[in-house]
C-alpha atoms as a PDB file:
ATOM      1  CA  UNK A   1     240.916  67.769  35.882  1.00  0.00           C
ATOM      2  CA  UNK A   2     244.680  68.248  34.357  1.00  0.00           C
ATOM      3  CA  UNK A   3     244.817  64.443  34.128  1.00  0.00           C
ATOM      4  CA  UNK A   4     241.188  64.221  32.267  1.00  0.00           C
ATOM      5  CA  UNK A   5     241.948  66.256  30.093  1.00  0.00           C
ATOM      6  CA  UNK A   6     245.488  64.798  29.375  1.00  0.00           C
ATOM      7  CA  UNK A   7     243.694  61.328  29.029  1.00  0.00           C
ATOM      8  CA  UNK A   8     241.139  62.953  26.378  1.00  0.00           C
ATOM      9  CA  UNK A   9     243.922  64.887  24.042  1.00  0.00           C
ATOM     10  CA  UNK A  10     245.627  61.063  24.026  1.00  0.00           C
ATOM     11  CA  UNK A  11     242.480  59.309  22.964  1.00  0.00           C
ATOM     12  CA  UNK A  12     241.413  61.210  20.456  1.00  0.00           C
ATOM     13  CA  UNK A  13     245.453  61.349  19.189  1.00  0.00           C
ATOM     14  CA  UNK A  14     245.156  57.844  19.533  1.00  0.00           C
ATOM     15  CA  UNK A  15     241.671  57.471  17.205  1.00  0.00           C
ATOM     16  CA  UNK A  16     242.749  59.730  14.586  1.00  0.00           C
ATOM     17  CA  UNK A  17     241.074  58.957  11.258  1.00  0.00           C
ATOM     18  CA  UNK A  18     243.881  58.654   8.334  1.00  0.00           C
ATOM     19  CA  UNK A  19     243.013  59.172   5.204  1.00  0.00           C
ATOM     20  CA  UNK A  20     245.431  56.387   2.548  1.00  0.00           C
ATOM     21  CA  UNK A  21     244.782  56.339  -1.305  1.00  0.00           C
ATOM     22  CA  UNK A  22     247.568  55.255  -4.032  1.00  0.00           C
ATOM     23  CA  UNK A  23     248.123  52.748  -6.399  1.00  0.00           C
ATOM     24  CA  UNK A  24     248.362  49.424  -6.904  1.00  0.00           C
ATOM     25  CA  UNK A  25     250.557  47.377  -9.484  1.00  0.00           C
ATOM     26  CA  UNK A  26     253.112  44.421 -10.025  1.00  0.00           C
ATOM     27  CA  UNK A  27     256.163  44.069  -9.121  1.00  0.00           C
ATOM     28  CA  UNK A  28     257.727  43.048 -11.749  1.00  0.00           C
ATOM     29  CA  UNK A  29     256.095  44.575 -15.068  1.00  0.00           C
ATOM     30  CA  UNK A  30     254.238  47.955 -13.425  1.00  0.00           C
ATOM     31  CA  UNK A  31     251.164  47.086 -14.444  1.00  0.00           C
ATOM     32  CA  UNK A  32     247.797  48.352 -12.803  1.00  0.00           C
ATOM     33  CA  UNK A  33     246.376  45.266 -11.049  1.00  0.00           C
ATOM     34  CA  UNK A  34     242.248  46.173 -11.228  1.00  0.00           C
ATOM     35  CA  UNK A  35     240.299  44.676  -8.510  1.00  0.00           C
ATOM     36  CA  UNK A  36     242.500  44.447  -6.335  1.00  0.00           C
ATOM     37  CA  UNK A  37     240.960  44.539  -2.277  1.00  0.00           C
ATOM     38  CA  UNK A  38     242.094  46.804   0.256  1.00  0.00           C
ATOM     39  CA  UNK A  39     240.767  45.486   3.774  1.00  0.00           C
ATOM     40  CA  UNK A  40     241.120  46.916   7.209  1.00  0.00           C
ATOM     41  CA  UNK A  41     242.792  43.790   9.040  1.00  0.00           C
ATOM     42  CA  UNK A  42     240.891  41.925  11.442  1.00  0.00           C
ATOM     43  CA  UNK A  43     237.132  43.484  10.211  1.00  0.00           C
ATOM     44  CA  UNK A  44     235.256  43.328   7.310  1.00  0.00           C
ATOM     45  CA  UNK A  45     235.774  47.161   5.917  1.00  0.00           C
ATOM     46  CA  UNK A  46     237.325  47.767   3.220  1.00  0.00           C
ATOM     47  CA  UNK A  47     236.845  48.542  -0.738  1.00  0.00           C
ATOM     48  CA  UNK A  48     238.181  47.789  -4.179  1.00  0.00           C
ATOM     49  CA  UNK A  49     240.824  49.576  -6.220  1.00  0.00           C
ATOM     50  CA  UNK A  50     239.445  50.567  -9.848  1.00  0.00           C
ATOM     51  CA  UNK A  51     240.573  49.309 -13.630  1.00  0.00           C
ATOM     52  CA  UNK A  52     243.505  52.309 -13.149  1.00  0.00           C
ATOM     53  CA  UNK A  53     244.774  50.427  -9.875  1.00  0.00           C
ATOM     54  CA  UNK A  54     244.022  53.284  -7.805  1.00  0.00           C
ATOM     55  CA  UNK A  55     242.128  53.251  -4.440  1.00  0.00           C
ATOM     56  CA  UNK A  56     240.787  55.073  -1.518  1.00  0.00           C
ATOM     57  CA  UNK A  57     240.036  54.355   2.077  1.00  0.00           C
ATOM     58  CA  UNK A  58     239.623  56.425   5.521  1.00  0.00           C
ATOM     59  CA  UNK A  59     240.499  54.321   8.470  1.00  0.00           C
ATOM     60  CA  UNK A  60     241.744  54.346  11.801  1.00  0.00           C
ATOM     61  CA  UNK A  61     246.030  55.648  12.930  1.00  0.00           C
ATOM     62  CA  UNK A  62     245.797  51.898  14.196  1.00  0.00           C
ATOM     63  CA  UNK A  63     244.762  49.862  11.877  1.00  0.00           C
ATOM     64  CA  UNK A  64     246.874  47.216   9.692  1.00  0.00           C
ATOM     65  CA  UNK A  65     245.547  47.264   5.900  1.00  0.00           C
ATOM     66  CA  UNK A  66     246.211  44.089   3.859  1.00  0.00           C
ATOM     67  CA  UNK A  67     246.071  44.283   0.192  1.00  0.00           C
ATOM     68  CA  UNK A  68     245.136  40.967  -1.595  1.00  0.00           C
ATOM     69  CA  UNK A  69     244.304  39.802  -5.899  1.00  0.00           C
ATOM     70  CA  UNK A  70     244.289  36.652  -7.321  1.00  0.00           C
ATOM     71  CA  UNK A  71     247.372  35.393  -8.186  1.00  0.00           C
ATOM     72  CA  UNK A  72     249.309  37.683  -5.508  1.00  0.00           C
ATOM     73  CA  UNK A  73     250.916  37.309  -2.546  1.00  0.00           C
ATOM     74  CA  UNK A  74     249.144  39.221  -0.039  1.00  0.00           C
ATOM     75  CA  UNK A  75     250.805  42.917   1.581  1.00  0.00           C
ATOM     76  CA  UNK A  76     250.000  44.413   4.649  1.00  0.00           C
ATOM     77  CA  UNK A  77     250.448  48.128   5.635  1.00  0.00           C
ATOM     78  CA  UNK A  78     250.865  49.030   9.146  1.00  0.00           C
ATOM     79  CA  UNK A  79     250.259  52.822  10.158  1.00  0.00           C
ATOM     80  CA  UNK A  80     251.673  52.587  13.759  1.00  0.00           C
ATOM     81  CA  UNK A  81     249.437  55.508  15.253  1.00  0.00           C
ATOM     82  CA  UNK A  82     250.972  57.654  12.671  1.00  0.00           C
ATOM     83  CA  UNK A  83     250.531  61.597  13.193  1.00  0.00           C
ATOM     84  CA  UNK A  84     249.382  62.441   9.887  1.00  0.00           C
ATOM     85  CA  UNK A  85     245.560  62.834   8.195  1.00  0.00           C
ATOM     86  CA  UNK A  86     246.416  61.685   4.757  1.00  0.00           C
ATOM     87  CA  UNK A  87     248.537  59.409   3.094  1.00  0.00           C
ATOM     88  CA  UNK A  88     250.025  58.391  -0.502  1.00  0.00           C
ATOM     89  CA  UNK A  89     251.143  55.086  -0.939  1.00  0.00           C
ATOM     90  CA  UNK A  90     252.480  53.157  -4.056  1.00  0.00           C
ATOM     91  CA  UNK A  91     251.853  49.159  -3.333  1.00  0.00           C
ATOM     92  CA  UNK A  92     254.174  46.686  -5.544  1.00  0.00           C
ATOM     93  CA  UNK A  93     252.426  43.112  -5.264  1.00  0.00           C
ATOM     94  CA  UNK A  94     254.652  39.940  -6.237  1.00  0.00           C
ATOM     95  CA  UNK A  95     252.951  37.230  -7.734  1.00  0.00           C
ATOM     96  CA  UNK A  96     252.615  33.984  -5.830  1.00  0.00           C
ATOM     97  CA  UNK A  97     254.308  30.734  -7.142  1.00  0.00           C
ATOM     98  CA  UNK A  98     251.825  28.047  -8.160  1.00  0.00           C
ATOM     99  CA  UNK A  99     252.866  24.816  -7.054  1.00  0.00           C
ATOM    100  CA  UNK A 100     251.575  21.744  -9.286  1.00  0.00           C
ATOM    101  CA  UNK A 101     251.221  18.188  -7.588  1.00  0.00           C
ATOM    102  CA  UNK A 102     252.050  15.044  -9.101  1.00  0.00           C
ATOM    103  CA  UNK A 103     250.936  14.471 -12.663  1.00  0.00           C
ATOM    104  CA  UNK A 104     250.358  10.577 -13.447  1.00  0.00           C
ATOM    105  CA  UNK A 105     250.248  10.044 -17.078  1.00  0.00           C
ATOM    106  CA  UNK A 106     248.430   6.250 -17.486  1.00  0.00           C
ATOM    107  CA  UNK A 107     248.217   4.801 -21.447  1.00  0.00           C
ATOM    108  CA  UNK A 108     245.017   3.688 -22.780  1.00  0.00           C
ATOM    109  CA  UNK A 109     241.843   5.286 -22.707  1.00  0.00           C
ATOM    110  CA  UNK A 110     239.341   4.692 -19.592  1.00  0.00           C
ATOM    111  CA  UNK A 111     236.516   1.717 -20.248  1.00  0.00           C
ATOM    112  CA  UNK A 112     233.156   2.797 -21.281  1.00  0.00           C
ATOM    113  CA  UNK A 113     231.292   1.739 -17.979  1.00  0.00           C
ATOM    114  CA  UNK A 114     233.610   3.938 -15.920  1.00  0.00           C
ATOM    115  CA  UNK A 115     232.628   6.978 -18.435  1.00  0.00           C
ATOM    116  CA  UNK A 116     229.045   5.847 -18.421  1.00  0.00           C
ATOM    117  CA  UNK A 117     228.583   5.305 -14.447  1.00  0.00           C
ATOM    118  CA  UNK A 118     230.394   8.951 -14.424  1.00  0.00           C
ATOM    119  CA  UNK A 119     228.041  10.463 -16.458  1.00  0.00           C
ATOM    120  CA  UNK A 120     225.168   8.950 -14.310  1.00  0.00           C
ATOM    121  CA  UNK A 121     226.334  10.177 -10.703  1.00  0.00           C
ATOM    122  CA  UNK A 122     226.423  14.058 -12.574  1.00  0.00           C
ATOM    123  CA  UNK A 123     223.443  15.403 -10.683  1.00  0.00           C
ATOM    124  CA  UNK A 124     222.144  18.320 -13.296  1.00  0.00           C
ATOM    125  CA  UNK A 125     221.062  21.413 -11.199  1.00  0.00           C
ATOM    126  CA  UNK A 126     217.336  21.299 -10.615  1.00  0.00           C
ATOM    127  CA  UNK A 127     215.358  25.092 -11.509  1.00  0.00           C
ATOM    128  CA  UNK A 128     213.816  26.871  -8.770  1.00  0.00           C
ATOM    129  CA  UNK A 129     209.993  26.115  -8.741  1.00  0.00           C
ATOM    130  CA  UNK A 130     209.263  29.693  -9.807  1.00  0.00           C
ATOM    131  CA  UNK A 131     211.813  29.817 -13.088  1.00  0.00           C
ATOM    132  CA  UNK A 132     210.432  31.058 -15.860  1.00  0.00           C
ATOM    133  CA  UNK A 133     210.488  28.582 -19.097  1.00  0.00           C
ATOM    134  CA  UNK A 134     211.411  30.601 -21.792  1.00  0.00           C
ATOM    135  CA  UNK A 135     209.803  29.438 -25.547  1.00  0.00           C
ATOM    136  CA  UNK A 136     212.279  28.762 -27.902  1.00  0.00           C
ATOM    137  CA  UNK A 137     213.356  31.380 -30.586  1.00  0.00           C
ATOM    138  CA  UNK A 138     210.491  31.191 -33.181  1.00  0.00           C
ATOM    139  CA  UNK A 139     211.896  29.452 -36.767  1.00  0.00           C
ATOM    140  CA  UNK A 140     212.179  31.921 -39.950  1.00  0.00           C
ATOM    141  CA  UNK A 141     209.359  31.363 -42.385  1.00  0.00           C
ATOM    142  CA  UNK A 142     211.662  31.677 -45.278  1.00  0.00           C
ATOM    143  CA  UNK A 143     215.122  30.808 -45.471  1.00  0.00           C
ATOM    144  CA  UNK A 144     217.791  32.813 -44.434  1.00  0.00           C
ATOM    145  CA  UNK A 145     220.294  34.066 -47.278  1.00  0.00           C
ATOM    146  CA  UNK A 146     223.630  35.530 -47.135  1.00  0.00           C
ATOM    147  CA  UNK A 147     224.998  38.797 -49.087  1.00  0.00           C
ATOM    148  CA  UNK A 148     227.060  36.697 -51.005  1.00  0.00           C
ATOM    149  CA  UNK A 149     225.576  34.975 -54.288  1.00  0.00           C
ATOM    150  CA  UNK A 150     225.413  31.230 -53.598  1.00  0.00           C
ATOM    151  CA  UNK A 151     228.043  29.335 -55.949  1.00  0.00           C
ATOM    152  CA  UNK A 152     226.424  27.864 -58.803  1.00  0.00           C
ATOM    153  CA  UNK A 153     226.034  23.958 -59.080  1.00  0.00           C
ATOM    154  CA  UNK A 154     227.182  22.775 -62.276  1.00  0.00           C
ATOM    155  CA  UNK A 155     225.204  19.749 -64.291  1.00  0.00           C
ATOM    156  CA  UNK A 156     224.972  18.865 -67.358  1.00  0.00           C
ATOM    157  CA  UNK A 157     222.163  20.142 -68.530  1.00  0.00           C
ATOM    158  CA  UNK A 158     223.814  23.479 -67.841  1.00  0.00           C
ATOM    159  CA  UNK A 159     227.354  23.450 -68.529  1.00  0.00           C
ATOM    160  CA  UNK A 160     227.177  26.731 -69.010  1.00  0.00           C
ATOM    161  CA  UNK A 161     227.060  27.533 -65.487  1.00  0.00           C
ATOM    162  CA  UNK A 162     230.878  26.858 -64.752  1.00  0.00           C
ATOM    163  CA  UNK A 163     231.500  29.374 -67.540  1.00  0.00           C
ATOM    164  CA  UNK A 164     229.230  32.257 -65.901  1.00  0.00           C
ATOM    165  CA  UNK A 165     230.628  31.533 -62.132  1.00  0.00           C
ATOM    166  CA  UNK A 166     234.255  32.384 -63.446  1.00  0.00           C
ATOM    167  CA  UNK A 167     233.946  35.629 -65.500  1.00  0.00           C
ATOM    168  CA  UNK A 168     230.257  36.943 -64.270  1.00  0.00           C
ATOM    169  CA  UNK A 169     230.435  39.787 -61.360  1.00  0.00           C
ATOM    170  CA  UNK A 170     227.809  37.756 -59.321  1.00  0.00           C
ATOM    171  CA  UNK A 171     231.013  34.431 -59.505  1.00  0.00           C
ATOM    172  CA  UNK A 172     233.768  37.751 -58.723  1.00  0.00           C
ATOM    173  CA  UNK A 173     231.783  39.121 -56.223  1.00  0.00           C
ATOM    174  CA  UNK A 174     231.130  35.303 -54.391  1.00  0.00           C
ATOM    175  CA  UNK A 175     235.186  34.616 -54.591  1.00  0.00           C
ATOM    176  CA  UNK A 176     235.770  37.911 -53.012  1.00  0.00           C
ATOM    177  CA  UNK A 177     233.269  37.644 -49.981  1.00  0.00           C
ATOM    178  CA  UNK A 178     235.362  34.048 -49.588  1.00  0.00           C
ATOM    179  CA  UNK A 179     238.527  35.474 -49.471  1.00  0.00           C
ATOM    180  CA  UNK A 180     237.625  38.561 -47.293  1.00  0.00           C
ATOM    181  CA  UNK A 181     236.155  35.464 -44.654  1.00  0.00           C
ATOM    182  CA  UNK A 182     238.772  33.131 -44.689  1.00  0.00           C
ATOM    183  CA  UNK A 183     241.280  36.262 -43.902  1.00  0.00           C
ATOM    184  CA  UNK A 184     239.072  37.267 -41.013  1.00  0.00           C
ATOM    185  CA  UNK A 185     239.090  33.429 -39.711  1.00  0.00           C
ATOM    186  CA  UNK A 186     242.815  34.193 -39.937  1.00  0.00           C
ATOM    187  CA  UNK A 187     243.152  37.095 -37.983  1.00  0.00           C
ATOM    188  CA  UNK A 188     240.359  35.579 -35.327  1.00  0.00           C
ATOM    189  CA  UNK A 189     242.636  32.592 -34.708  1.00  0.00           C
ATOM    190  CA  UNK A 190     246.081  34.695 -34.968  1.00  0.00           C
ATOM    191  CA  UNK A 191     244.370  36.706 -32.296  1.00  0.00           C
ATOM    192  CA  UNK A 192     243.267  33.551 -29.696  1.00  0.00           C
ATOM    193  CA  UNK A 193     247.008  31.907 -30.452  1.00  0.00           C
ATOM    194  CA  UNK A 194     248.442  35.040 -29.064  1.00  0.00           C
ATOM    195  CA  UNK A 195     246.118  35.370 -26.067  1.00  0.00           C
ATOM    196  CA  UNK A 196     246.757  31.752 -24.732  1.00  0.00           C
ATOM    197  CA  UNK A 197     250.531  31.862 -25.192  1.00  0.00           C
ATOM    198  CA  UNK A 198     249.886  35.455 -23.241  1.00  0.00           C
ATOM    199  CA  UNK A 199     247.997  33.708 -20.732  1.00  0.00           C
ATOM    200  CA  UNK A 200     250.316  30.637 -20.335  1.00  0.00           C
ATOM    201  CA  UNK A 201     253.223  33.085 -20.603  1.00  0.00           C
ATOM    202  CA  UNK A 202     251.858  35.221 -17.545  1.00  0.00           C
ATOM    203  CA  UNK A 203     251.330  31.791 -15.556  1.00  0.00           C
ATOM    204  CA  UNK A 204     247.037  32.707 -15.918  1.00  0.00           C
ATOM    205  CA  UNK A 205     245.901  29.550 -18.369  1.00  0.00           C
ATOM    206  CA  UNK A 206     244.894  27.696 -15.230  1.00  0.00           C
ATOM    207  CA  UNK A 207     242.791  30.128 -13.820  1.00  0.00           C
END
């Protein structure tokens, strides 16, 4: 009876549910890494760390959780029957080195056949025999103008017109609306620039 109950007290030490939570980042600048997959090694349990980093998980003193994201070099946490019902962890991930192959650079450009008989073996994915065909957007009846007043076209049976698109308000107004465009194409392209040299810089433009 002694021994029974010796053998139950160890089981149920041994199958002790742990409770782990924490963080997870990078390495090497700190930052949260969102979506990030906690599993329980060997099954299919696990769950997904949130846009903070952070995550939470109840599992077994004897389980072996592996951490993997994209772009990261997989971590695994052992708990090695460990005696307590909750812990905090802090999990630094180190990015994985991509490895290019060989690059072959060939002058010329490729003969039209080859691009044709290309373009021919692309098999175009066939719908599902209960897809909905959607009608296409319906045309405007009249059309479509923007805020800006449309720049005059000079001829010469109204020379006049040149004068009135540089000193009327509708010609000011026109310039302006130009101006306020081309600045905004600026700031749209200043904006991509940045993100791909980002995205290069952080070793992402391939994904």
């Amino acid at each position: 009876m002694f021994l029974l109950t010796g053998l139950l007290l160890w089981a149920g030490g041994t199958l002790a549910q742990v409770r782990v939570s924490g963080t997870i980042s990078g390495a090497k600048d700190r930052k949260a890494i969102a979506g990030a997959a906690v599993f329980v090694q060997g099954t299919n349990r696990g769950t997904v760390a949130n846009n903070e980093g952070d995550f939470s998980i109840t599992v077994s003193n004897t389980d072996t959780l592996l951490f993997r994201a994209v772009g990261f070099k997989p971590q695994r946490l052992p708990l090695d029957r460990t005696g307590l019902n909750q812990i905090i962890v802090q999990i630094y991930m180190v990015r994985d080195s991509i490895q290019l192959g060989e690059v072959r650079i060939q002058e010329g450009r490729p003969d039209r056949a080859d691009i044709n008989r290309a373009l021919r073996n692309v098999r175009r994915p066939t719908p599902p025999p209960n897809a909905v065909r959607r009608p296409p957007p319906p045309k405007p009846l009249f059309p479509v103008d923007t805020i800006a007043p449309r720049a005059p076209v000079p001829t010469l049976a109204s020379p006049i017109s040149l004068i009135y698109d540089q000193f009327s308000r509708e010609g000011q107004q026109r310039r302006k609306m130009e101006e306020i465009q081309a600045q905004q194409k600026a700031i749209q392209a200043e904006k991509e620039r940045q993100k791909y040299n980002k995205n290069f810089k952080d070793n992402t433009g391939y994904e």
